[in-house]
N, C-alpha and C. Protein backbone atom coordinates (compact mmCIF):
# COMPACT_ATOMS: atom_id res chain seq x y z
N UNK A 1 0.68 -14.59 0.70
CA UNK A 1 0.57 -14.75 -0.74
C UNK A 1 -0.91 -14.64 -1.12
N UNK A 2 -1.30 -14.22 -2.24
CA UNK A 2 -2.57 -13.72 -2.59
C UNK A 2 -3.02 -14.71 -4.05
N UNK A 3 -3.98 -14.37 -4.21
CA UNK A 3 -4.45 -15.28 -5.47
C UNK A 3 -3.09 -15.31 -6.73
N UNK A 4 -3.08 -13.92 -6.55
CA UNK A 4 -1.93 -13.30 -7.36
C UNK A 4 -0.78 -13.47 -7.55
N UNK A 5 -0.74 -14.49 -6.91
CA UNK A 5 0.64 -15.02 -6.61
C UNK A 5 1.72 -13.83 -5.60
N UNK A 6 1.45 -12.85 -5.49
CA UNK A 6 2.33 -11.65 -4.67
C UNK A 6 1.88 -11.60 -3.01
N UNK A 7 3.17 -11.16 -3.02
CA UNK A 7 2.74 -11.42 -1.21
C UNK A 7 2.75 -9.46 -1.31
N UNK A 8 1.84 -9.40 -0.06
CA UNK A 8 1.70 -8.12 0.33
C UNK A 8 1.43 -7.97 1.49
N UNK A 9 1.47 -6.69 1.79
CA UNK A 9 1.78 -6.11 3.34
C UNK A 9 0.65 -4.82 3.64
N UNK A 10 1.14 -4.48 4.05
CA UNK A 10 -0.25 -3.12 4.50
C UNK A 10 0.29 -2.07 5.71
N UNK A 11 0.32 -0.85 5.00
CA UNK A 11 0.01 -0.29 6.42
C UNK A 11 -1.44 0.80 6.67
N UNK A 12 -1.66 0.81 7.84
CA UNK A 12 -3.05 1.26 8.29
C UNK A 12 -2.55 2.24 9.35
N UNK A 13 -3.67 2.96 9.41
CA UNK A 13 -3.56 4.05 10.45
C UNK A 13 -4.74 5.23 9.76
N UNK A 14 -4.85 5.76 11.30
CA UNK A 14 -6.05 6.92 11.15
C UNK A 14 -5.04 7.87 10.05
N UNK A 15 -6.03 8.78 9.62
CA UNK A 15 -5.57 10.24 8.82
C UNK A 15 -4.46 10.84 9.57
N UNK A 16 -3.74 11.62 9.22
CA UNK A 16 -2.48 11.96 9.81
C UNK A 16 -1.81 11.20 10.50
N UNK A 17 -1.42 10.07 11.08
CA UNK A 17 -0.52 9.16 11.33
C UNK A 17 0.62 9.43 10.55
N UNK A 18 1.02 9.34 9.50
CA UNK A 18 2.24 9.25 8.38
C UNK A 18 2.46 8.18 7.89
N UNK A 19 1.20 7.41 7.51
CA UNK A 19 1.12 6.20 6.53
C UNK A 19 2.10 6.57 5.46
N UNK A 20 1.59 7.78 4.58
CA UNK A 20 2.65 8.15 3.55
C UNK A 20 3.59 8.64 3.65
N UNK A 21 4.15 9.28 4.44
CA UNK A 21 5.95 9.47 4.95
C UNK A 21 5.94 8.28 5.54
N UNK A 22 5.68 7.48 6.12
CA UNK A 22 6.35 5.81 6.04
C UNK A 22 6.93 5.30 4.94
N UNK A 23 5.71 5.12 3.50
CA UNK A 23 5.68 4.88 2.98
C UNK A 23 6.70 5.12 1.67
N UNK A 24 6.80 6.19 1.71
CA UNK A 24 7.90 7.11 0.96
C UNK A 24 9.23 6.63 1.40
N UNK A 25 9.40 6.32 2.83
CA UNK A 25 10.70 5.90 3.40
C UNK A 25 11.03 4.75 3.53
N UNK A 26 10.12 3.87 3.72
CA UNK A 26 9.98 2.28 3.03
C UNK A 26 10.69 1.90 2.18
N UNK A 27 10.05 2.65 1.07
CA UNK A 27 10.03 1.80 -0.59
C UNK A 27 11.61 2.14 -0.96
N UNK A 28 12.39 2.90 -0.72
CA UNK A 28 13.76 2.87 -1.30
C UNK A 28 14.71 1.84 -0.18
N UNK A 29 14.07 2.11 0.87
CA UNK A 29 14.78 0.67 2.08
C UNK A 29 14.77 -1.06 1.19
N UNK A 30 13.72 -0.55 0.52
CA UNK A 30 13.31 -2.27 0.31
C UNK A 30 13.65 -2.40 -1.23
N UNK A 31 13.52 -1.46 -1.85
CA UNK A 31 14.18 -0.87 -3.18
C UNK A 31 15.84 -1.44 -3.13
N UNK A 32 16.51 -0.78 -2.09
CA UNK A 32 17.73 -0.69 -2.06
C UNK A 32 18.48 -2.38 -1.52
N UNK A 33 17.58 -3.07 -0.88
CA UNK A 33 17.66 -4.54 -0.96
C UNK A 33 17.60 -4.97 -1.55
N UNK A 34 17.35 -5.55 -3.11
CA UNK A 34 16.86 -5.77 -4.41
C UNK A 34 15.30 -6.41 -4.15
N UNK A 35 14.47 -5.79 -3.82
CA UNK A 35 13.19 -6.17 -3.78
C UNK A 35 12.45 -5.23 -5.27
N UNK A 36 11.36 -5.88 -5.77
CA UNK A 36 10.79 -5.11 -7.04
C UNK A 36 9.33 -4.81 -6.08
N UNK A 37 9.02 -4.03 -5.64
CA UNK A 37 7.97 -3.09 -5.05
C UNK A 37 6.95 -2.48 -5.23
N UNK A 38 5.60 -2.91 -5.89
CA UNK A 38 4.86 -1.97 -6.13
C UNK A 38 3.91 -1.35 -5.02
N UNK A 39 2.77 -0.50 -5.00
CA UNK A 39 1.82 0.20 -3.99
C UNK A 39 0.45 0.37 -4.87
N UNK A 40 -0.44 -0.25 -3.44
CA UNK A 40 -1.91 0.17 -3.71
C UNK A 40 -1.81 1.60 -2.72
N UNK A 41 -2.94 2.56 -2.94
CA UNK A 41 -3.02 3.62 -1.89
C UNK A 41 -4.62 3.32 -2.25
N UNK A 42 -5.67 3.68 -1.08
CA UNK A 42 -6.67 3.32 -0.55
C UNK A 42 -7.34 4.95 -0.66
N UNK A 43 -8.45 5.35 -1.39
CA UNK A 43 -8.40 6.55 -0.40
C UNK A 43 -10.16 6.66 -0.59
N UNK A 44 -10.52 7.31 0.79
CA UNK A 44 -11.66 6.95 1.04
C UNK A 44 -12.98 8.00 0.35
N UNK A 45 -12.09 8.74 -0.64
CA UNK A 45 -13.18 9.84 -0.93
C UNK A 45 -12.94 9.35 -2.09
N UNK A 46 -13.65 10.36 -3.43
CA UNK A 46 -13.75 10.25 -4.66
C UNK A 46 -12.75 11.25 -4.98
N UNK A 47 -11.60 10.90 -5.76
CA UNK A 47 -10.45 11.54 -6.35
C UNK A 47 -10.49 11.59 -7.91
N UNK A 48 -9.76 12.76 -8.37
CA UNK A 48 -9.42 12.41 -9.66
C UNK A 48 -7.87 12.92 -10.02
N UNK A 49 -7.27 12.30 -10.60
CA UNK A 49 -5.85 12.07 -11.32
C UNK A 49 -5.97 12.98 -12.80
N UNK A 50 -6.93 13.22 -13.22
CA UNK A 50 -6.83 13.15 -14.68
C UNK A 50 -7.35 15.20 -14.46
N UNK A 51 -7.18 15.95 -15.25
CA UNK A 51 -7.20 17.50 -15.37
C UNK A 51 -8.11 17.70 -16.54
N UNK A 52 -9.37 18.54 -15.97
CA UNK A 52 -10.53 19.02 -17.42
C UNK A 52 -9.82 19.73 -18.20
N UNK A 53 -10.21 19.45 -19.76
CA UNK A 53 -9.61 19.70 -21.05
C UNK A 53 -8.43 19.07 -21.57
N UNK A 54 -7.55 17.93 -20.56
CA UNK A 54 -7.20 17.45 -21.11
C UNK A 54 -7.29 16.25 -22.18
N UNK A 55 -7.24 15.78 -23.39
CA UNK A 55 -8.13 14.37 -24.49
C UNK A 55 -8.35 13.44 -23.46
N UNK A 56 -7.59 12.59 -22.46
CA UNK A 56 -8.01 11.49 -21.76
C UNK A 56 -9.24 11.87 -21.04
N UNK A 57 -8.87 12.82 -20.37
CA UNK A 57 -10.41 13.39 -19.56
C UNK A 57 -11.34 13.65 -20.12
N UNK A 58 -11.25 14.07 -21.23
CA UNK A 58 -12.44 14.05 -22.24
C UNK A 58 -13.41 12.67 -22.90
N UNK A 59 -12.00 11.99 -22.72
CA UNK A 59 -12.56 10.13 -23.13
C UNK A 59 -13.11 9.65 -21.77
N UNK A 60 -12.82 10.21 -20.69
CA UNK A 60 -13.32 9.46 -19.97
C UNK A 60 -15.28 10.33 -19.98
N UNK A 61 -15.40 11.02 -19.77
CA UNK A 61 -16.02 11.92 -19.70
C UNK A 61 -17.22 12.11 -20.27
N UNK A 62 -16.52 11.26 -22.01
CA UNK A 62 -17.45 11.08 -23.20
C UNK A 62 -18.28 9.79 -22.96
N UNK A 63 -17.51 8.96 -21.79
CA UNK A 63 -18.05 7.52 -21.86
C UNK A 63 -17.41 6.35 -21.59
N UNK A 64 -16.35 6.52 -21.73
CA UNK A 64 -14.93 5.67 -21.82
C UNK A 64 -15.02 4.82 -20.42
N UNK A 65 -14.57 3.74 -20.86
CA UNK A 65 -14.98 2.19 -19.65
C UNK A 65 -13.75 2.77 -19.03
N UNK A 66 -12.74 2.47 -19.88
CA UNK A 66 -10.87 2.94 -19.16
C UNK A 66 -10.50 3.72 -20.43
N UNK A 67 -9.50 4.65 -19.93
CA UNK A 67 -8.67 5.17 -20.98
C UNK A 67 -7.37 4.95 -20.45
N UNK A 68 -6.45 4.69 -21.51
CA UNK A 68 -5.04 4.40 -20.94
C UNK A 68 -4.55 5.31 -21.97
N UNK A 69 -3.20 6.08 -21.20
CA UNK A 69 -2.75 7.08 -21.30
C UNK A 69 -1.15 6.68 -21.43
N UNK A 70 -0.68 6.76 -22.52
CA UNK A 70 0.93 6.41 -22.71
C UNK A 70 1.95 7.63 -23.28
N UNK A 71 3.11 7.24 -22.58
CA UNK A 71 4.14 7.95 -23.39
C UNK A 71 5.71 7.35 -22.71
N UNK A 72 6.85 7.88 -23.44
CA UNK A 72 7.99 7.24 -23.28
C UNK A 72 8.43 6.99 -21.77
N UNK A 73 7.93 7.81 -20.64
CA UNK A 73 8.54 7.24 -19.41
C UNK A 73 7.70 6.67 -18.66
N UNK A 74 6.27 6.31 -19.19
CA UNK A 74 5.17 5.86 -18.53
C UNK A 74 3.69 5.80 -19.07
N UNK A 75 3.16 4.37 -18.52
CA UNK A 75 1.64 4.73 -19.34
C UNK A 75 0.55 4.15 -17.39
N UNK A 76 -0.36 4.43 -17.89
CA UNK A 76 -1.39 4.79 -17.00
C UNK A 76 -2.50 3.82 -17.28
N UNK A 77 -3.37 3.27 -16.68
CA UNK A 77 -4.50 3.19 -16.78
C UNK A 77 -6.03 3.44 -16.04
N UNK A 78 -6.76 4.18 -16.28
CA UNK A 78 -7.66 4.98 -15.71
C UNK A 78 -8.88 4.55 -16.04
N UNK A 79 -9.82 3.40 -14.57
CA UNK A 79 -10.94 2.85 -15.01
C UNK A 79 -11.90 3.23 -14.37
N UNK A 80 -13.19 3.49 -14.63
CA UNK A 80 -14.02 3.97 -14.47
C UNK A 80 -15.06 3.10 -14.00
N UNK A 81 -15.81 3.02 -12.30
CA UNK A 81 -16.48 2.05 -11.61
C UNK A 81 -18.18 2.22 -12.39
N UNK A 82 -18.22 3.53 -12.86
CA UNK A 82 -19.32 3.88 -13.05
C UNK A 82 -20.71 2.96 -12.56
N UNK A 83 -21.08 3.04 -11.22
CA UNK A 83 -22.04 2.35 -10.46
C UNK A 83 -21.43 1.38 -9.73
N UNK A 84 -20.80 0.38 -10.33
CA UNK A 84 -20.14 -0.96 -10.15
C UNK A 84 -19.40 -0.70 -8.20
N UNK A 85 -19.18 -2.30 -7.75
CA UNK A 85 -18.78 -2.05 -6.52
C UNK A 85 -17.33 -1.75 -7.30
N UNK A 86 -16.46 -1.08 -5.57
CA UNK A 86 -15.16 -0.84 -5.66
C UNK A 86 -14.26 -2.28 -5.77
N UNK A 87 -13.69 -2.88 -6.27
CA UNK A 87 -12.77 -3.48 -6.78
C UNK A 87 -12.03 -4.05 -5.45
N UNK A 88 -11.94 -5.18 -5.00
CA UNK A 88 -11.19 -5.86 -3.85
C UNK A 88 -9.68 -6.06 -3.95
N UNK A 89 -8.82 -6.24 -3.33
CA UNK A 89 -7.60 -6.11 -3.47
C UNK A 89 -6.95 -7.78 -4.47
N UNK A 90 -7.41 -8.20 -4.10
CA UNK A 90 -6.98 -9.73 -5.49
C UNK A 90 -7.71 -9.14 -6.80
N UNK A 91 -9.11 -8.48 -7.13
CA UNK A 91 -8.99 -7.60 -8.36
C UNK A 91 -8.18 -6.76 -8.67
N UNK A 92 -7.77 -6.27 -7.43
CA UNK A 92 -6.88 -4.82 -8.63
C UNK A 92 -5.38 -5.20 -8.29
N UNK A 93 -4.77 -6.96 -7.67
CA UNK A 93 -3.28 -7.27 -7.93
C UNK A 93 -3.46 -7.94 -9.22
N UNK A 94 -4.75 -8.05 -9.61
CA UNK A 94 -4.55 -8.88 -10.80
C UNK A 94 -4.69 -8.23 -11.93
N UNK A 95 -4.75 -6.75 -11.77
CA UNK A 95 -4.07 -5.67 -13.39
C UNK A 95 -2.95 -5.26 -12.92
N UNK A 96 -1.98 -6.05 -12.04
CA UNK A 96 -0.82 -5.14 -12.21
C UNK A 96 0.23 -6.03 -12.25
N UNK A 97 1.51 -5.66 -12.26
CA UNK A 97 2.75 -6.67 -13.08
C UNK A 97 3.25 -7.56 -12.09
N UNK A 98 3.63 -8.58 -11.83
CA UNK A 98 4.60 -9.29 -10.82
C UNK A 98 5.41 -8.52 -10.36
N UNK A 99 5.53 -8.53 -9.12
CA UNK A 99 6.69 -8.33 -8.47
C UNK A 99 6.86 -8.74 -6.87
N UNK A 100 8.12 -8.21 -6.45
CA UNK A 100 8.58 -8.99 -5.29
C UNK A 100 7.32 -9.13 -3.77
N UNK A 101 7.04 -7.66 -3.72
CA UNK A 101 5.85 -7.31 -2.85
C UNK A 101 5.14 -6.42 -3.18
N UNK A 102 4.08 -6.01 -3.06
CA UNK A 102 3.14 -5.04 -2.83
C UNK A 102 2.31 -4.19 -1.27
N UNK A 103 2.77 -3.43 -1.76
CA UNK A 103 2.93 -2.59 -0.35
C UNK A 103 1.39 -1.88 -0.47
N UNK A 104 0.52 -2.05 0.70
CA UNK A 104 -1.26 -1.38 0.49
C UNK A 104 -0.76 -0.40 1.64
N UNK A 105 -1.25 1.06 1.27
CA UNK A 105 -1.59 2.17 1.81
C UNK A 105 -3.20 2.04 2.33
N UNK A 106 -3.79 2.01 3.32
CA UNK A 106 -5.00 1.96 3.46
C UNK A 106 -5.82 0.55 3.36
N UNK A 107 -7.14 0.40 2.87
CA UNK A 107 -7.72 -0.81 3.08
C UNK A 107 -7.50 -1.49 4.68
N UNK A 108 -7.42 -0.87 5.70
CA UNK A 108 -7.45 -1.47 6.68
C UNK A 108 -8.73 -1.99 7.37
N UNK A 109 -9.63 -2.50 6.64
CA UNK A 109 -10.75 -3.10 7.23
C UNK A 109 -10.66 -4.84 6.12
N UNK A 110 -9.31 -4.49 5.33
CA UNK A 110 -9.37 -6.25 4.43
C UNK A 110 -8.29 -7.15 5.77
N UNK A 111 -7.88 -8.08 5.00
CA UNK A 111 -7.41 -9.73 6.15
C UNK A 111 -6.50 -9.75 6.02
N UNK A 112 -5.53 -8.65 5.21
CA UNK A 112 -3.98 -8.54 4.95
C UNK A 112 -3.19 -8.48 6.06
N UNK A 113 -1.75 -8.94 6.09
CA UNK A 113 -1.05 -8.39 7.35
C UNK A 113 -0.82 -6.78 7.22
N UNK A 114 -0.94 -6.31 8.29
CA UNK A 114 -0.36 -4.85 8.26
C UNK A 114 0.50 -4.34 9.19
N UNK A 115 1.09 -3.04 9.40
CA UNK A 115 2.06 -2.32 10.22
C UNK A 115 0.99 -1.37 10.17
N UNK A 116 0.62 -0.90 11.75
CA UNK A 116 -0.36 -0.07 11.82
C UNK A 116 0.99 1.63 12.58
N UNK A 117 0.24 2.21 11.55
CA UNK A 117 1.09 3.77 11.76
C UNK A 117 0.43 4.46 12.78
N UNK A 118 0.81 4.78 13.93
CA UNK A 118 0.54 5.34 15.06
C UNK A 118 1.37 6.72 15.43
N UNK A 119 0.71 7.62 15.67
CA UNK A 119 1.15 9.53 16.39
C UNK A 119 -0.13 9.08 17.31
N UNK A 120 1.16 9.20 18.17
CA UNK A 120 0.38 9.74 20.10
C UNK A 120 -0.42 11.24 19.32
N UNK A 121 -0.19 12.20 19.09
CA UNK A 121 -0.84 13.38 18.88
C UNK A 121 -1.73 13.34 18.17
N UNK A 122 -1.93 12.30 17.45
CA UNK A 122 -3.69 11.94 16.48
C UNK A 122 -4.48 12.17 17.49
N UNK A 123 -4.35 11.83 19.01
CA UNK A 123 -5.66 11.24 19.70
C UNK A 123 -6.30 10.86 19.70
N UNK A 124 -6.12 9.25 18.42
CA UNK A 124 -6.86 8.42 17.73
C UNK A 124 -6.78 6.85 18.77
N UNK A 125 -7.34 6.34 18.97
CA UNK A 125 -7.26 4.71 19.41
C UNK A 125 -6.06 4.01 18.56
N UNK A 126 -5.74 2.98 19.32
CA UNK A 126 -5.01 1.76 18.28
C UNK A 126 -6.28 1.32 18.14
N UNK A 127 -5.65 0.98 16.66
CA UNK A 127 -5.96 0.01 15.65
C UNK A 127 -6.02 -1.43 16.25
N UNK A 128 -4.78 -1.82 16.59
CA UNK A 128 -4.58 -3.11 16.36
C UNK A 128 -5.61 -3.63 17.84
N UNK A 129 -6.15 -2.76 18.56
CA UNK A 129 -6.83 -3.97 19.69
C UNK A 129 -7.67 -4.50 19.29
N UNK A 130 -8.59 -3.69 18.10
CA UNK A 130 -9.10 -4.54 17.31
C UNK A 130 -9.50 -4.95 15.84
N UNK A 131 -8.23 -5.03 15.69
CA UNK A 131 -8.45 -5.73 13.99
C UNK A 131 -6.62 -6.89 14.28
N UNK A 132 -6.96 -8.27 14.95
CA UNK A 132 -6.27 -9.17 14.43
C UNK A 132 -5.25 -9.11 13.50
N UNK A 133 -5.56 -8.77 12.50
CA UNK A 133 -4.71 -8.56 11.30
C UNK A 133 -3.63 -7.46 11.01
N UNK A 134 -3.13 -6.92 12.35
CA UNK A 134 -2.46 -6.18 12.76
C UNK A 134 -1.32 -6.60 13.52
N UNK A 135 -0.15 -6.71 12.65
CA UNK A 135 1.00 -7.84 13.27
C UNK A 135 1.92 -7.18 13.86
N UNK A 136 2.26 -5.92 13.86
CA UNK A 136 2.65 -4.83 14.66
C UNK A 136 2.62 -3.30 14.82
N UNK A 137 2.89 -2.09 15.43
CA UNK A 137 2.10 -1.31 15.40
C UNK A 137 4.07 -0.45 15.21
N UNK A 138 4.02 0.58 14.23
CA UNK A 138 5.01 1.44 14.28
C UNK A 138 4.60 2.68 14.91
N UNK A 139 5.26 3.52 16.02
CA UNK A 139 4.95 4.76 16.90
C UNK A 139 5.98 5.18 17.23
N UNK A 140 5.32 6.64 16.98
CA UNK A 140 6.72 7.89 17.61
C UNK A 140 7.13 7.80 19.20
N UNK A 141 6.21 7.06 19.90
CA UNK A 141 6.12 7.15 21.50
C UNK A 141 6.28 5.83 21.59
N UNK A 142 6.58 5.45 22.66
CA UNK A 142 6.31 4.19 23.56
C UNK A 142 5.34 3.74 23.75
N UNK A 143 4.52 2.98 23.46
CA UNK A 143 3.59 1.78 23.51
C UNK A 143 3.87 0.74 24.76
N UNK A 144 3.27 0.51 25.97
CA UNK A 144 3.34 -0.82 26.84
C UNK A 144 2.29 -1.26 26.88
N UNK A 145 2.08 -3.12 26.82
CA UNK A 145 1.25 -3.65 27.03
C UNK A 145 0.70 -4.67 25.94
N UNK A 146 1.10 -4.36 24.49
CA UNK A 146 0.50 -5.00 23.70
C UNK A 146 1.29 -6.30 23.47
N UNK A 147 0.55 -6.79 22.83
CA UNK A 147 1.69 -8.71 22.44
C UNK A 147 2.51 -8.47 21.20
N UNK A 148 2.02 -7.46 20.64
CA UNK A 148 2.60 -7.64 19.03
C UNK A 148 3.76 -6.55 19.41
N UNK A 149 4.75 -6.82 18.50
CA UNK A 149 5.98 -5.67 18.48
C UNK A 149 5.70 -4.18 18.34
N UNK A 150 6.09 -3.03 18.46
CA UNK A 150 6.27 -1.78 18.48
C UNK A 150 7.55 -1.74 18.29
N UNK A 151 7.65 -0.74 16.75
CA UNK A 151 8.54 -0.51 16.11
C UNK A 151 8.71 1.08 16.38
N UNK A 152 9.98 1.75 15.81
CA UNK A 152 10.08 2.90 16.03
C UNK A 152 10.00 4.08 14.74
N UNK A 153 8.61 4.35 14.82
CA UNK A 153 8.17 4.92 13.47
C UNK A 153 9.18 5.23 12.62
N UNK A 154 10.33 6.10 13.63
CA UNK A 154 11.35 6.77 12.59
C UNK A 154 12.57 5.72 11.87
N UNK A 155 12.35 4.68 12.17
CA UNK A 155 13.57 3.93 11.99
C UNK A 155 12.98 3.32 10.76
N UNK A 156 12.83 3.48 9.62
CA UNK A 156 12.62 3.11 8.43
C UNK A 156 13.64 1.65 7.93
N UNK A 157 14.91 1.89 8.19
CA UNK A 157 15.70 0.31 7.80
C UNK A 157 14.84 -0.78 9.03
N UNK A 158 15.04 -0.29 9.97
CA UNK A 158 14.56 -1.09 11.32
C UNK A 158 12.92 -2.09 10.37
N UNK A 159 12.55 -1.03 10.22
CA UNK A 159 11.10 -1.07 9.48
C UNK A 159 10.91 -2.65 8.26
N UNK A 160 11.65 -1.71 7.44
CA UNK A 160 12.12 -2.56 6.47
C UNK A 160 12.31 -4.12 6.54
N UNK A 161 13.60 -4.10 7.24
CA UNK A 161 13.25 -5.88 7.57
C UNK A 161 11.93 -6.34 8.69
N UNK A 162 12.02 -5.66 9.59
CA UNK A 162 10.64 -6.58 9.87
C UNK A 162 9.62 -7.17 8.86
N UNK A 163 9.56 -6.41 7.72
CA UNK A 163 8.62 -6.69 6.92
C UNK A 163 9.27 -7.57 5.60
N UNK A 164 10.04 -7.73 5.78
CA UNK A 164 10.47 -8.25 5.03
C UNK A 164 10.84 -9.98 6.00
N UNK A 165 11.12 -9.86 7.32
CA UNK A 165 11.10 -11.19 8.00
C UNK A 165 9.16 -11.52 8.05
N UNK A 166 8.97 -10.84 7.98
CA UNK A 166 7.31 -10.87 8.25
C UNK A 166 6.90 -12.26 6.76
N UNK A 167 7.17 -11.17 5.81
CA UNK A 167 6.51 -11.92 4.62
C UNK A 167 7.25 -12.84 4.62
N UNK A 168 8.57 -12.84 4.84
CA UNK A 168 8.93 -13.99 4.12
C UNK A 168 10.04 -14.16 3.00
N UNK A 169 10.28 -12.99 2.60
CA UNK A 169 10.79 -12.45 1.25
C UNK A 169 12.60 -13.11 1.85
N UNK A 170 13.02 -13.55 0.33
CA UNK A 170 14.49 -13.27 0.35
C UNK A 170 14.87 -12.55 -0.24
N UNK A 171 16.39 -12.39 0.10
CA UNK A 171 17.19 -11.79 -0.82
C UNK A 171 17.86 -12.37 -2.27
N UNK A 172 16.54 -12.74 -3.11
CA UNK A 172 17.14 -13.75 -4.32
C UNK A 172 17.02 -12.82 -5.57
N UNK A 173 16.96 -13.28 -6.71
CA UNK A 173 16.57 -12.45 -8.34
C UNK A 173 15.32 -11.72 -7.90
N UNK A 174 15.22 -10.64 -8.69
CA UNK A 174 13.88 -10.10 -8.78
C UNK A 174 13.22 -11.00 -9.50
N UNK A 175 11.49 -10.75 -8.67
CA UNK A 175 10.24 -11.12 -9.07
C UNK A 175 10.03 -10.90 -10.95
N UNK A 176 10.01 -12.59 -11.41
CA UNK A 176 10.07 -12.80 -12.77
C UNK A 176 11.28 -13.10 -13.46
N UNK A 177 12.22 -12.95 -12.47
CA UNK A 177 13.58 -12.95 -13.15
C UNK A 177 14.36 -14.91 -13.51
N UNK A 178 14.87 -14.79 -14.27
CA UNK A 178 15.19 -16.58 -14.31
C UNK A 178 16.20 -17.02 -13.89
């Protein structure tokens, strides 16, 4: 549980692992349990969401702290660090709505629990020998030796409850509900 009152989870892993095809396969597992689900994604370069010539991009562009961007199936908000540090994860659960969990893509250097995403063919190290905060490791291959569980990347329900026995979560009303 976080300042925020939301409990959250994490998964980590080098570049190509399949943090995000996890992730994608996750969220309707835990969706389909009645869990309310949102996602941070982490990403380590400078991105932009927003397209030149469109008015928001222009507000941002002109000066604009945030511009928020609405319409009938969705609104947005788009803030601008301009110098400022990057924003810690209890700052940025605390612009977003209640719900059951929050699922972090990335940030694997914060104190969160995580599921670290592992491909033998990265030819990357585990994660978890050293970062603690690594409560089990999901892989396409066999793993021997470690203390923490090894899950089977592809098994997404499998997935699902672990993380869901992990946090803690029941199967009660959705997050906010009375």
């Amino acid at each position: 549980m976080t300042k925020s009152g939301m409990t959250i989870f994490g998964l980590a892993g080098w570049s190509g692992s399949g943090k995000t095809t996890l992730m994608a396969r996750l969220l309707p597992e835990l969706v389909a349990r009645g869990f309310s689900v949102s996602t941070i994604k982490h990403a380590h370069h400078n991105f932009e969401i927003d397209t030149p010539g469109k008015d928001s991009f222009e507000h941002r562009a002109a000066g604009a702290s945030e511009v928020m961007i609405t319409g009938g199936l969705r609104w947005a908000l788009m803030h601008e660090n301009r110098g400022a540090a990057e924003p810690g994860i209890d700052d940025l659960l605390g612009r977003m709505s209640p719900v059951d969990l929050v699922l972090i893509e990335g940030f694997k250097h914060y104190t969160h629990p995580k599921l670290e995403v592992h491909r033998q063919a990265t030819g990357k190290p585990l994660l978890c020998r050293e970062d603690p905060h690594i409560v089990a490791v999901a892989s396409d291959s066999a793993i021997e030796g470690l203390a923490i569980p090894v899950l089977d990347l592809n098994d997404a329900p499998a997935i699902a409850e672990f993380v869901i026995a992990r946090t803690g979560l029941t199967r009660r009303a959705r997050h906010g509900a009375a």
